[in-house]
C-alpha atoms as a PDB file:
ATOM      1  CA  UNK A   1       0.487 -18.173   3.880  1.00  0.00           C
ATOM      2  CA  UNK A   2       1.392 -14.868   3.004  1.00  0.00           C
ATOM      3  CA  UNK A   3      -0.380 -11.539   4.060  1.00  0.00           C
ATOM      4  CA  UNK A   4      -0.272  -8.020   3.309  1.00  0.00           C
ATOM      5  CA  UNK A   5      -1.380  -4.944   5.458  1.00  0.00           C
ATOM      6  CA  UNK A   6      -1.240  -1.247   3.976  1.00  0.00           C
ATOM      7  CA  UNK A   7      -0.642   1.025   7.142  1.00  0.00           C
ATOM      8  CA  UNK A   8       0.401  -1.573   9.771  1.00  0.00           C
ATOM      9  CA  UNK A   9       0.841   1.296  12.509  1.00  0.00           C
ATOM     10  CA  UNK A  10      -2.692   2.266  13.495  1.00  0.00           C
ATOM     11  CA  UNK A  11      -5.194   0.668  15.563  1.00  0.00           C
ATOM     12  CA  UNK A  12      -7.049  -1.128  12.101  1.00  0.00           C
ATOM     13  CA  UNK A  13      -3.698  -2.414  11.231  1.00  0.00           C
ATOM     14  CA  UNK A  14      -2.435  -3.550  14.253  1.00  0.00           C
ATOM     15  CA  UNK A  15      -6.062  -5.924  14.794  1.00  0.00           C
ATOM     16  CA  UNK A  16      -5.190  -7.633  11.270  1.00  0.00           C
ATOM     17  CA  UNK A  17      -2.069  -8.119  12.182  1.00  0.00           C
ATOM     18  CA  UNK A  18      -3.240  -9.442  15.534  1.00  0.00           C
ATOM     19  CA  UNK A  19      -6.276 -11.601  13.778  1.00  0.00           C
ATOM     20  CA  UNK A  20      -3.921 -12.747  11.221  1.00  0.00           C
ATOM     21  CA  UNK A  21      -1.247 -14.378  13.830  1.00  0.00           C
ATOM     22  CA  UNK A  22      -4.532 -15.811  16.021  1.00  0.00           C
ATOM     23  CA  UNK A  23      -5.248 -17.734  12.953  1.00  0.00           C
ATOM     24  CA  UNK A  24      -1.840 -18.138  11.464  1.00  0.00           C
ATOM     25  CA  UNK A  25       1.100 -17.667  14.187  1.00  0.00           C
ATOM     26  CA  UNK A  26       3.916 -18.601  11.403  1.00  0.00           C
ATOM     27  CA  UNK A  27       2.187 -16.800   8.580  1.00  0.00           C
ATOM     28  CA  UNK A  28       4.699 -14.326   6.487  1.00  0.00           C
ATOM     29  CA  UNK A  29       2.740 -10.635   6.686  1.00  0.00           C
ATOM     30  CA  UNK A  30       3.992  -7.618   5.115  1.00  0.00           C
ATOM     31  CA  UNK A  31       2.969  -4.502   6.109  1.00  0.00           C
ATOM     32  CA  UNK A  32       3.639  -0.960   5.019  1.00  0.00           C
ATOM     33  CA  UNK A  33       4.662   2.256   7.088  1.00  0.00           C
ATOM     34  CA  UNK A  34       5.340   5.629   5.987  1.00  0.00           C
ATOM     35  CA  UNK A  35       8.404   6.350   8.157  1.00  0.00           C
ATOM     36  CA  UNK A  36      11.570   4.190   8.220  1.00  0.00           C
ATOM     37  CA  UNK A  37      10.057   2.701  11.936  1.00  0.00           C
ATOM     38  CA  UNK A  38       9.419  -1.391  12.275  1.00  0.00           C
ATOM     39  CA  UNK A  39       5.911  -2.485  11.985  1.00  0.00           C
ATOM     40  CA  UNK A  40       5.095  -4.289  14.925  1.00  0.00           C
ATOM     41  CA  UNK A  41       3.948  -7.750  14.575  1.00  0.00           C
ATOM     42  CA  UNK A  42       4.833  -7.966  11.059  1.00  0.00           C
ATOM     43  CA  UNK A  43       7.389 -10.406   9.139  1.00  0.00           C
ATOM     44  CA  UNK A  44       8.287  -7.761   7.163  1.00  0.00           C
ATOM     45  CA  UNK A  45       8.148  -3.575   6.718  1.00  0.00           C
ATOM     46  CA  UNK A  46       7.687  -2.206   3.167  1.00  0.00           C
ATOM     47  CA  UNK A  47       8.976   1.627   4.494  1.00  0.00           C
ATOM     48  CA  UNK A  48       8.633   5.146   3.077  1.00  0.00           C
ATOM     49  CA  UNK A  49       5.384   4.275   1.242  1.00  0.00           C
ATOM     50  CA  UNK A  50       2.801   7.398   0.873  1.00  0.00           C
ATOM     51  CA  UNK A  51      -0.123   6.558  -0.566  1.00  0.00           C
ATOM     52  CA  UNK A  52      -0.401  10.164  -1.741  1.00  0.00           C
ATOM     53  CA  UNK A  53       2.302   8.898  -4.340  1.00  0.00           C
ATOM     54  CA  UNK A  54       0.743   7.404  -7.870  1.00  0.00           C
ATOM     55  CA  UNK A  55       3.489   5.090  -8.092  1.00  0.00           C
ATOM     56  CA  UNK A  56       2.642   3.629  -3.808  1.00  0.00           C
ATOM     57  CA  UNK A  57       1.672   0.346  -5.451  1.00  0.00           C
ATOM     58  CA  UNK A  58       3.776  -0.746  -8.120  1.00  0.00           C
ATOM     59  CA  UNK A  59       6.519   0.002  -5.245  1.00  0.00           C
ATOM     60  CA  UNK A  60       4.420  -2.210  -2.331  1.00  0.00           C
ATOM     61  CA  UNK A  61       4.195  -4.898  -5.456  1.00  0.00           C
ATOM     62  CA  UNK A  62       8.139  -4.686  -6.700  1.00  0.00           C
ATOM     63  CA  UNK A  63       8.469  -4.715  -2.334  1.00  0.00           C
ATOM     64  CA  UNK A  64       6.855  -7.978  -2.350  1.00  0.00           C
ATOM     65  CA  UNK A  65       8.613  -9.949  -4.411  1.00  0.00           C
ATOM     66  CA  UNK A  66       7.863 -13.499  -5.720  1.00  0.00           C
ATOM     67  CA  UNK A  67       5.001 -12.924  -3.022  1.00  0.00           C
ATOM     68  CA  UNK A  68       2.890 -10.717  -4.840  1.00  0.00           C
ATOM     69  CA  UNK A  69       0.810 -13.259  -6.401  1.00  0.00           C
ATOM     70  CA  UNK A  70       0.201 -15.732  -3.763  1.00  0.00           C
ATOM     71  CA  UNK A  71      -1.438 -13.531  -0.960  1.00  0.00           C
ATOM     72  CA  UNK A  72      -4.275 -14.855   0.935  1.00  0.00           C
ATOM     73  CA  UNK A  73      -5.237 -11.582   2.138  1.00  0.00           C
ATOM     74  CA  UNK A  74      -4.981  -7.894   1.743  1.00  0.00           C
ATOM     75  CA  UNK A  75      -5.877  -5.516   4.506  1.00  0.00           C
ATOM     76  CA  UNK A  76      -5.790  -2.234   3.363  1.00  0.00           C
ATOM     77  CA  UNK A  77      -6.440   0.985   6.624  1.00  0.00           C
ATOM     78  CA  UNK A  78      -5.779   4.227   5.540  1.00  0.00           C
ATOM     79  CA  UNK A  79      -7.801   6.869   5.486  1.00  0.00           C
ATOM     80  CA  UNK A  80      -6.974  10.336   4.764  1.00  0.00           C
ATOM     81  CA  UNK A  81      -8.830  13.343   3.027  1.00  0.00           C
ATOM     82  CA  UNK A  82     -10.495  16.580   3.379  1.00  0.00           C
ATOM     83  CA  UNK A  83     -12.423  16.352   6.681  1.00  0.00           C
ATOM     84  CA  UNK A  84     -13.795  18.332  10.013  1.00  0.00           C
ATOM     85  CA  UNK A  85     -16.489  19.905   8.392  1.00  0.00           C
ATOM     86  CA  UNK A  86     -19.893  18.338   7.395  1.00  0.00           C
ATOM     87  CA  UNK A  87     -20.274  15.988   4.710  1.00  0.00           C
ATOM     88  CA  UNK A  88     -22.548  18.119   2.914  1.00  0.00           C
ATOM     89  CA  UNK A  89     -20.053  20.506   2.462  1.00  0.00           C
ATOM     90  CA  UNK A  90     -17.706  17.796   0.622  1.00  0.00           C
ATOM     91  CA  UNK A  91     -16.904  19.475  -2.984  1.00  0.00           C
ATOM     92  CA  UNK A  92     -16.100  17.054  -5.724  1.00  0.00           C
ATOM     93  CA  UNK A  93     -11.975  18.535  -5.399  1.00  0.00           C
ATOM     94  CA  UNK A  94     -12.458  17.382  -1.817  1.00  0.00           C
ATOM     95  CA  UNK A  95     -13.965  14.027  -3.136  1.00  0.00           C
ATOM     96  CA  UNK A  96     -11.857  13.455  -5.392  1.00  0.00           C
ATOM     97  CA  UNK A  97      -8.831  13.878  -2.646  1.00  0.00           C
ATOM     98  CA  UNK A  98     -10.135  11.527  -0.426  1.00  0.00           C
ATOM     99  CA  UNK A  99     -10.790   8.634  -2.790  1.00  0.00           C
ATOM    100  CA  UNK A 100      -7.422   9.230  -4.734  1.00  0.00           C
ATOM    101  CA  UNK A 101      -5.887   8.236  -1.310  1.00  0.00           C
ATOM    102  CA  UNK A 102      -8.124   6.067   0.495  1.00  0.00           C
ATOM    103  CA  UNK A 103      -9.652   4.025  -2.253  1.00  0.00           C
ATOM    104  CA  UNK A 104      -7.870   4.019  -5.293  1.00  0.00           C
ATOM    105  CA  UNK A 105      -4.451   2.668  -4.141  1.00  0.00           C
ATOM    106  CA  UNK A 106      -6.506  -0.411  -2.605  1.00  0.00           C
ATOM    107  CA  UNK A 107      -8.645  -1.038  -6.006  1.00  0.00           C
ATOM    108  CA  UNK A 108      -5.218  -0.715  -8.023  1.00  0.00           C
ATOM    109  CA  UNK A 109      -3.504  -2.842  -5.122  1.00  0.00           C
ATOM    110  CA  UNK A 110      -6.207  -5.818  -5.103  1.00  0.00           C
ATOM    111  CA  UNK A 111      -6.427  -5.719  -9.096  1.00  0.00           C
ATOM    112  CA  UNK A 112      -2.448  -5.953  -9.296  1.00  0.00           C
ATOM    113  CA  UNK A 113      -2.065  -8.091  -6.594  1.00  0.00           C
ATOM    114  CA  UNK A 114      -4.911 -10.645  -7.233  1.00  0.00           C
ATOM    115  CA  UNK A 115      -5.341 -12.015  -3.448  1.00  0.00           C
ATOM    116  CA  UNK A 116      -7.758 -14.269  -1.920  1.00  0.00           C
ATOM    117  CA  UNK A 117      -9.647 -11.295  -0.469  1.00  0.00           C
ATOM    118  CA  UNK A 118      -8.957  -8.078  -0.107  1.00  0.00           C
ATOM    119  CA  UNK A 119     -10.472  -5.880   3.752  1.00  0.00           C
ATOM    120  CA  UNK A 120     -10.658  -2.023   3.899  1.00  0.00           C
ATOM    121  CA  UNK A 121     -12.457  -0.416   6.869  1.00  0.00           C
ATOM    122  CA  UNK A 122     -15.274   1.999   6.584  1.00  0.00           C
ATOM    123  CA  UNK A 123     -17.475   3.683   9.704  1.00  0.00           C
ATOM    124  CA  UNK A 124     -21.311   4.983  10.438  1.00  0.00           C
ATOM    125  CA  UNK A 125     -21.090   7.549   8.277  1.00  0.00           C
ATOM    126  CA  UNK A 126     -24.412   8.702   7.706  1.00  0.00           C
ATOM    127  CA  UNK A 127     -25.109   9.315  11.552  1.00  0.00           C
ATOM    128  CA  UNK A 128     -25.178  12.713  12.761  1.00  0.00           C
ATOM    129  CA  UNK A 129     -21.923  12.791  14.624  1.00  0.00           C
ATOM    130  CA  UNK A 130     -20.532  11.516  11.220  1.00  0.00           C
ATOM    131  CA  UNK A 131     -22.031  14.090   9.266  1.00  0.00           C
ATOM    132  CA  UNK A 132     -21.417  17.145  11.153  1.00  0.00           C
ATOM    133  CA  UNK A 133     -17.226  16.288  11.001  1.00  0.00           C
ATOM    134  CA  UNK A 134     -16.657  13.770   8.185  1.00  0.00           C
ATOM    135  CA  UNK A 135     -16.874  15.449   5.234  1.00  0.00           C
ATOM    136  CA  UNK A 136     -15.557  14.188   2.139  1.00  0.00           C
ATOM    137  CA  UNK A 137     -14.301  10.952   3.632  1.00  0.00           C
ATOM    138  CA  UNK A 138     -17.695   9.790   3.926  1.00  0.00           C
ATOM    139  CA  UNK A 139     -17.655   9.234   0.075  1.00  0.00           C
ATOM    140  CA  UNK A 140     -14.469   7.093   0.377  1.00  0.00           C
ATOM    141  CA  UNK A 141     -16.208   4.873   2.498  1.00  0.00           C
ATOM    142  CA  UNK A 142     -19.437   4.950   0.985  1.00  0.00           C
ATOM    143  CA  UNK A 143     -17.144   4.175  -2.132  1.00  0.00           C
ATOM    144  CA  UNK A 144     -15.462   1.271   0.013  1.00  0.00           C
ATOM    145  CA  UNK A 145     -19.073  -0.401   0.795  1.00  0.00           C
ATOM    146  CA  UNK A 146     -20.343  -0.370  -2.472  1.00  0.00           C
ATOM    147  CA  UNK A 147     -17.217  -1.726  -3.908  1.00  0.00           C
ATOM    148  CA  UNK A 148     -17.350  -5.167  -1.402  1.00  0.00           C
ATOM    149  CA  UNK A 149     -21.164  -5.298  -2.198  1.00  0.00           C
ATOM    150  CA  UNK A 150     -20.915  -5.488  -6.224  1.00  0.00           C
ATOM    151  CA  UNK A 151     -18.037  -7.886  -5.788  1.00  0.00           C
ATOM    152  CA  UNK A 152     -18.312 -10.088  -2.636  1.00  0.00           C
ATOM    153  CA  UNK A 153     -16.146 -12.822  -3.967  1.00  0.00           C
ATOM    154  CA  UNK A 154     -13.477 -10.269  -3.867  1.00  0.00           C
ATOM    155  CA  UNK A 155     -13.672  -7.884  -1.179  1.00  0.00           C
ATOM    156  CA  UNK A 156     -14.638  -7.452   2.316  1.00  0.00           C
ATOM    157  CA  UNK A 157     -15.693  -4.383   4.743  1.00  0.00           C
ATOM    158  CA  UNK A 158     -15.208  -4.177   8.521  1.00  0.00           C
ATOM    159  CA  UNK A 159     -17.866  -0.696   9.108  1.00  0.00           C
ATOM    160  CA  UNK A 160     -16.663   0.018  12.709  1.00  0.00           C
ATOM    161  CA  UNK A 161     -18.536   2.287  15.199  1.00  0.00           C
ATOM    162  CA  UNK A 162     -16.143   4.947  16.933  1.00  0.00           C
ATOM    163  CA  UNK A 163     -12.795   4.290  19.064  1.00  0.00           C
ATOM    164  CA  UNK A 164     -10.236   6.195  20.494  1.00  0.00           C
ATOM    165  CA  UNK A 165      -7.603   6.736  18.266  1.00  0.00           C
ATOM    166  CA  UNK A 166      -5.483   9.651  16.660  1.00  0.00           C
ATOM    167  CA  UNK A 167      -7.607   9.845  13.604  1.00  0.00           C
ATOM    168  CA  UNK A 168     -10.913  10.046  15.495  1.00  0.00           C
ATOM    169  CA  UNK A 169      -9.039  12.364  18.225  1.00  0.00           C
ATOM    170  CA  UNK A 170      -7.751  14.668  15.208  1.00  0.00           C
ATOM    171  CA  UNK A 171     -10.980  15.401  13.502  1.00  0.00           C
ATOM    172  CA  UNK A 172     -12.490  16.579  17.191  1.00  0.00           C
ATOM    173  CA  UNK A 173      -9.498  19.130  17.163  1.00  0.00           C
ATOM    174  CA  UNK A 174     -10.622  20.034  13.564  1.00  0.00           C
ATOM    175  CA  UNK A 175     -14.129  20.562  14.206  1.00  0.00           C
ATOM    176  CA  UNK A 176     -13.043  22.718  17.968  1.00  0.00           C
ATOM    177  CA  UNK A 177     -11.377  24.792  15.356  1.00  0.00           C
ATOM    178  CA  UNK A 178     -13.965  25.473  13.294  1.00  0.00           C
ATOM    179  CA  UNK A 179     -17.511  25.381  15.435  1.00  0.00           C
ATOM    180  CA  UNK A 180     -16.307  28.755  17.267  1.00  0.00           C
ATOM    181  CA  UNK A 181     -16.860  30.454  13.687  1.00  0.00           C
ATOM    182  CA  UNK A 182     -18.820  28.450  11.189  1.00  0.00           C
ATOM    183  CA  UNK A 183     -21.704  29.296   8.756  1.00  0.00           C
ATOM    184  CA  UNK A 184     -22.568  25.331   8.752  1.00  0.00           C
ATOM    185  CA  UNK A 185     -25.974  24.348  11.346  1.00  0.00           C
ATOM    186  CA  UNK A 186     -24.607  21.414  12.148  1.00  0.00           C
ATOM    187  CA  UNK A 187     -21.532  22.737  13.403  1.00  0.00           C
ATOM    188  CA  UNK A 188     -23.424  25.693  14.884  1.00  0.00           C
ATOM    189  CA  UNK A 189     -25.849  23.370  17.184  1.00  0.00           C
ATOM    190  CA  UNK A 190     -22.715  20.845  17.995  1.00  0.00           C
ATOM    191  CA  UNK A 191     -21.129  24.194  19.404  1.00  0.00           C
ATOM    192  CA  UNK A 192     -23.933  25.467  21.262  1.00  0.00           C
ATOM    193  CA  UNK A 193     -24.583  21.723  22.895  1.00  0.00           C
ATOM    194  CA  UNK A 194     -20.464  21.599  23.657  1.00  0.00           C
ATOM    195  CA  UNK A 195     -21.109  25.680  25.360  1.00  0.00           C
ATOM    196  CA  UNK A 196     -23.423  23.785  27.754  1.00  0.00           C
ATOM    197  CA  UNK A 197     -21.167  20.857  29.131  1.00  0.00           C
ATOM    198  CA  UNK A 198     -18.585  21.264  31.201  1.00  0.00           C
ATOM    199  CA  UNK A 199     -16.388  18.550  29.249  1.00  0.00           C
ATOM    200  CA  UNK A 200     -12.973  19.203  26.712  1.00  0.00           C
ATOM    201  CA  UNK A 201     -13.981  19.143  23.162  1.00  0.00           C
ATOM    202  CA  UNK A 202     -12.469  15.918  22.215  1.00  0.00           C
ATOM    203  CA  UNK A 203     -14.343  14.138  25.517  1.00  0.00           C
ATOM    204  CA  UNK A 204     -17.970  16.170  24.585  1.00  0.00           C
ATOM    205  CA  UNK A 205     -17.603  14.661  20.890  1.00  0.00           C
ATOM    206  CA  UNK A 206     -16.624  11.066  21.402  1.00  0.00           C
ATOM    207  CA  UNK A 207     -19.714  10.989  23.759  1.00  0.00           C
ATOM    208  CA  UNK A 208     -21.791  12.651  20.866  1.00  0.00           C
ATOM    209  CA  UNK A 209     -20.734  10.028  18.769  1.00  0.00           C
ATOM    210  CA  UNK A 210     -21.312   7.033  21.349  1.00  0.00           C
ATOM    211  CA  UNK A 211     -24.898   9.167  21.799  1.00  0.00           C
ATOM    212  CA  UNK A 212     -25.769   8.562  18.206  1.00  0.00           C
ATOM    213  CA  UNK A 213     -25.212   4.755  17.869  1.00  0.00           C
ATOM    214  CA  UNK A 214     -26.613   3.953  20.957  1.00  0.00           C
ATOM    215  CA  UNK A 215     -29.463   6.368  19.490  1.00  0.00           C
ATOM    216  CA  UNK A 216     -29.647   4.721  16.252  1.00  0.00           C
ATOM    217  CA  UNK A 217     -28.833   0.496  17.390  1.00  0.00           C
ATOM    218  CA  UNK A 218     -29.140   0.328  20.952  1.00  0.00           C
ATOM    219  CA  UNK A 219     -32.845  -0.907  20.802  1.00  0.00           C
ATOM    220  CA  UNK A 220     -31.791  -4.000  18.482  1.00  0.00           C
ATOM    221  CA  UNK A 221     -29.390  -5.746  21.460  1.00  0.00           C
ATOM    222  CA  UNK A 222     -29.448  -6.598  24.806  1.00  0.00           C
ATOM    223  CA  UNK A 223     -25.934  -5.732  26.230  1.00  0.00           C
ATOM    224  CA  UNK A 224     -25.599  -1.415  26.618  1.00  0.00           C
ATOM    225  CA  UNK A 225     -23.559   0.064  24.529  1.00  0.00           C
ATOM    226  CA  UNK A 226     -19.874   0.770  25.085  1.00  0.00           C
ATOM    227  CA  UNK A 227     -16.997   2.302  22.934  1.00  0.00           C
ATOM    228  CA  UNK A 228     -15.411   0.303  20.133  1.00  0.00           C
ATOM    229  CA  UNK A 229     -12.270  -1.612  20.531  1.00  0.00           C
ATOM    230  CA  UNK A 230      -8.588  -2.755  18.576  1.00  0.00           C
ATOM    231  CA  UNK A 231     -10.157  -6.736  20.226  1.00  0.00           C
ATOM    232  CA  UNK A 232     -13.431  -5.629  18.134  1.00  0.00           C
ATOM    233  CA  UNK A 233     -11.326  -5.388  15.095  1.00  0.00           C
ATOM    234  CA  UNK A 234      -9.739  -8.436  15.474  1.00  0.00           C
ATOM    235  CA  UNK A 235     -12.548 -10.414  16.443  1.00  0.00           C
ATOM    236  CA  UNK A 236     -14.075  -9.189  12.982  1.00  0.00           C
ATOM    237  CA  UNK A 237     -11.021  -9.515  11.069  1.00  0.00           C
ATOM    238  CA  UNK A 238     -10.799 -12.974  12.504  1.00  0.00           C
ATOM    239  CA  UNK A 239     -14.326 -13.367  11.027  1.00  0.00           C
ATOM    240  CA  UNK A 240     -13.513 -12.878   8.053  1.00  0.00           C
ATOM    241  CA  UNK A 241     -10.519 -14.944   7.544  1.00  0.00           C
ATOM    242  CA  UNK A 242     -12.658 -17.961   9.100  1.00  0.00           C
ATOM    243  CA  UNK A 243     -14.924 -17.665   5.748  1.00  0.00           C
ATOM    244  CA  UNK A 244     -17.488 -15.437   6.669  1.00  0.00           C
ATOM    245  CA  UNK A 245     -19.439 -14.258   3.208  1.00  0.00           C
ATOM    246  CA  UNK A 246     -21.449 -11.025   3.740  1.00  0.00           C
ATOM    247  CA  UNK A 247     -19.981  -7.960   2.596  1.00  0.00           C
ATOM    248  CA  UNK A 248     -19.988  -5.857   5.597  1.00  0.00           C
ATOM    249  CA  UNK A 249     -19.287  -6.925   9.227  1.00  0.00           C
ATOM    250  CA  UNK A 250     -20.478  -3.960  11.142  1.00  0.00           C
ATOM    251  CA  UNK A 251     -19.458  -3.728  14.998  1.00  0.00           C
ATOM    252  CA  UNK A 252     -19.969  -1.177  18.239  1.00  0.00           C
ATOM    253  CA  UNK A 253     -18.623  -2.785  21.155  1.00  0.00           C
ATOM    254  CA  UNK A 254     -20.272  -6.263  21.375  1.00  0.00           C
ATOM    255  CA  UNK A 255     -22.590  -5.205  19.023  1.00  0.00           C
ATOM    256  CA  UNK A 256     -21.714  -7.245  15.557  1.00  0.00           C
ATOM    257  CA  UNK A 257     -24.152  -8.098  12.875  1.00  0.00           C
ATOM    258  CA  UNK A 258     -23.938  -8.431   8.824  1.00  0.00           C
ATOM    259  CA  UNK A 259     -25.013  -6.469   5.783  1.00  0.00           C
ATOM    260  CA  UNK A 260     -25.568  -6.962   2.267  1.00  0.00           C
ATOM    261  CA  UNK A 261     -26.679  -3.665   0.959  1.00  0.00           C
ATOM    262  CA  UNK A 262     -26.131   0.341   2.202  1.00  0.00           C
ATOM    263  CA  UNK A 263     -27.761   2.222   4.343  1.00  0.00           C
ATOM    264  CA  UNK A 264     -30.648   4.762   3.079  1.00  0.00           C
ATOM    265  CA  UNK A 265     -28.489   7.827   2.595  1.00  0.00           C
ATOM    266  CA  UNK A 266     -29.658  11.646   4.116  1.00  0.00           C
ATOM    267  CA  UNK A 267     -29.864  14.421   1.737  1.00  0.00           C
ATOM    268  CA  UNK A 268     -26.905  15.701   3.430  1.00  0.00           C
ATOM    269  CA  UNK A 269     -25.170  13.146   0.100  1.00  0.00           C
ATOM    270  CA  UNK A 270     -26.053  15.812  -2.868  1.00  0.00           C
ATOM    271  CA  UNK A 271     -22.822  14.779  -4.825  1.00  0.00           C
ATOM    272  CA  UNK A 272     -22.280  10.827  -6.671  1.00  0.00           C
ATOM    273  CA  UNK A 273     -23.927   8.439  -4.832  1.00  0.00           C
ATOM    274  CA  UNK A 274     -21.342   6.062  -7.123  1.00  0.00           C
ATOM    275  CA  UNK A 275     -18.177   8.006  -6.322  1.00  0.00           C
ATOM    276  CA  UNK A 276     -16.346   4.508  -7.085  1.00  0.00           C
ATOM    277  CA  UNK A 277     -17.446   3.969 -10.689  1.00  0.00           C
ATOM    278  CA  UNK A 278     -14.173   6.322 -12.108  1.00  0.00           C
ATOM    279  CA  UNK A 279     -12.383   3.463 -10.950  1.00  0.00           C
ATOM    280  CA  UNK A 280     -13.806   0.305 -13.040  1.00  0.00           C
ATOM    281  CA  UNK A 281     -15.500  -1.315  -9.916  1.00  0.00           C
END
């Protein structure tokens, strides 16, 4: 069986890699990297690849070889665009950023490539933590989401509540940046709560975060909520690869249910609610 996972490194990467070998341990995975460093875990390391490149594909296809038509899966983590400032704020440039790196290599990717099924990662956008800091990567995701719920044969989305990580860590030291002098409200009351505590920035937000889904979720389960996990990841990932047919596997902690359709966006979304349509799916 052979595998592919675009941006091995991080956290999302590292739990396919992880759920692939659970289910697989001989299985052949690929898996990109933008610097010239081994991916852990992986058979093999397509290196040097940035997605902000128009040609990142037909280079991770030539990379593949003879492989690129018989993958089971495609895992595809990145995520990169204009962000630390409230999604309502997003401008279609900013938009338009975001997807051109963190949607449309996987759409050209899964079209070229033709595998099984094809996993990208989206997040609780819509909740307030999200929309006080994500900006325009919340239309990437919400691009992601509608993308694996017009075509379910084909695609898959693991929508994962917040974890420690360098990407989460980076867009608190964004927002800290920004909430000292900011003509947003949302920013202004996140830096008049964060005045109040006696915790670093980075600390006060991930508990702002954890806040809002237990806010928002906590009421539907049993066990109290705790911070999302890499084993989380994997145990969804793992889902998937067993067969599981919804869309969306959403998970906080031990928290893991199924969708089939997107949330009820805030008005906080004024641009495209179809920001995926420019790109055929």
């Amino acid at each position: 069986m052979n595998y592919l996972v675009v941006g091995g490194r991080g956290e999302a990467g590292q739990s396919a890699i992880e759920a692939i070998r659970s289910e697989a341990p001989e299985a052949w995975i690929a898996a990109t990297s933008s610097n010239e460093t081994p991916v852990p875990g992986a058979s093999s390391t397509i290196q040097g690849i940035d997605l902000a490149d128009e040609e990142a594909p037909a280079r991770i296809k030539a990379a593949l070889g003879e492989r690129a038509g018989q993958l089971r899966a495609l895992f595809f983590t990145p995520a990169f665009g204009p962000i630390g400032y409230p999604v309502r704020a997003a401008t279609p440039e900013d938009v338009h950023e975001a997807l051109e790196f963190s949607f449309r290599p996987m759409v050209e990717l899964s079209n070229s490539l033709n595998p099984k099924i094809t996993v990208g990662y989206s997040a609780f956008y819509w909740l307030p933590h999200s929309l006080a800091g994500y900006g325009s990567m919340a239309y990437a995701k919400l691009a992601l989401e509608q993308c694996a719920i017009k075509h379910p044969d084909r695609f898959r989305v693991v929508r994962a509540g917040t974890f420690r990580s360098q990407a989460t860590r980076g867009i608190g030291l964004l927002l800290f940046r920004k909430i000292r002098n900011t003509p947003h409200p949302e920013l202004q009351e996140l830096a008049s709560r964060f005045e109040k505590s006696d915790k670093k920035f980075t600390d006060f937000f991930f508990e702002h975060a954890f806040r809002s889904e237990e806010a928002t979720y906590g009421a539907d389960f049993q066990s109290p909520h705790r911070p999302t996990t890499r084993a989380d990841l994997t145990l969804c990932n793992r889902r998937i690869l067993a067969g599981e047919s919804a869309p969306i596997i959403n998970v906080i902690g031990d928290w893991v249910w199924t969708s089939d359709h997107l949330p009820e966006l805030p008005e906080a979304f004024g641009l495209d609610h179809d920001p995926g349509k420019q790109y055929g799916v």
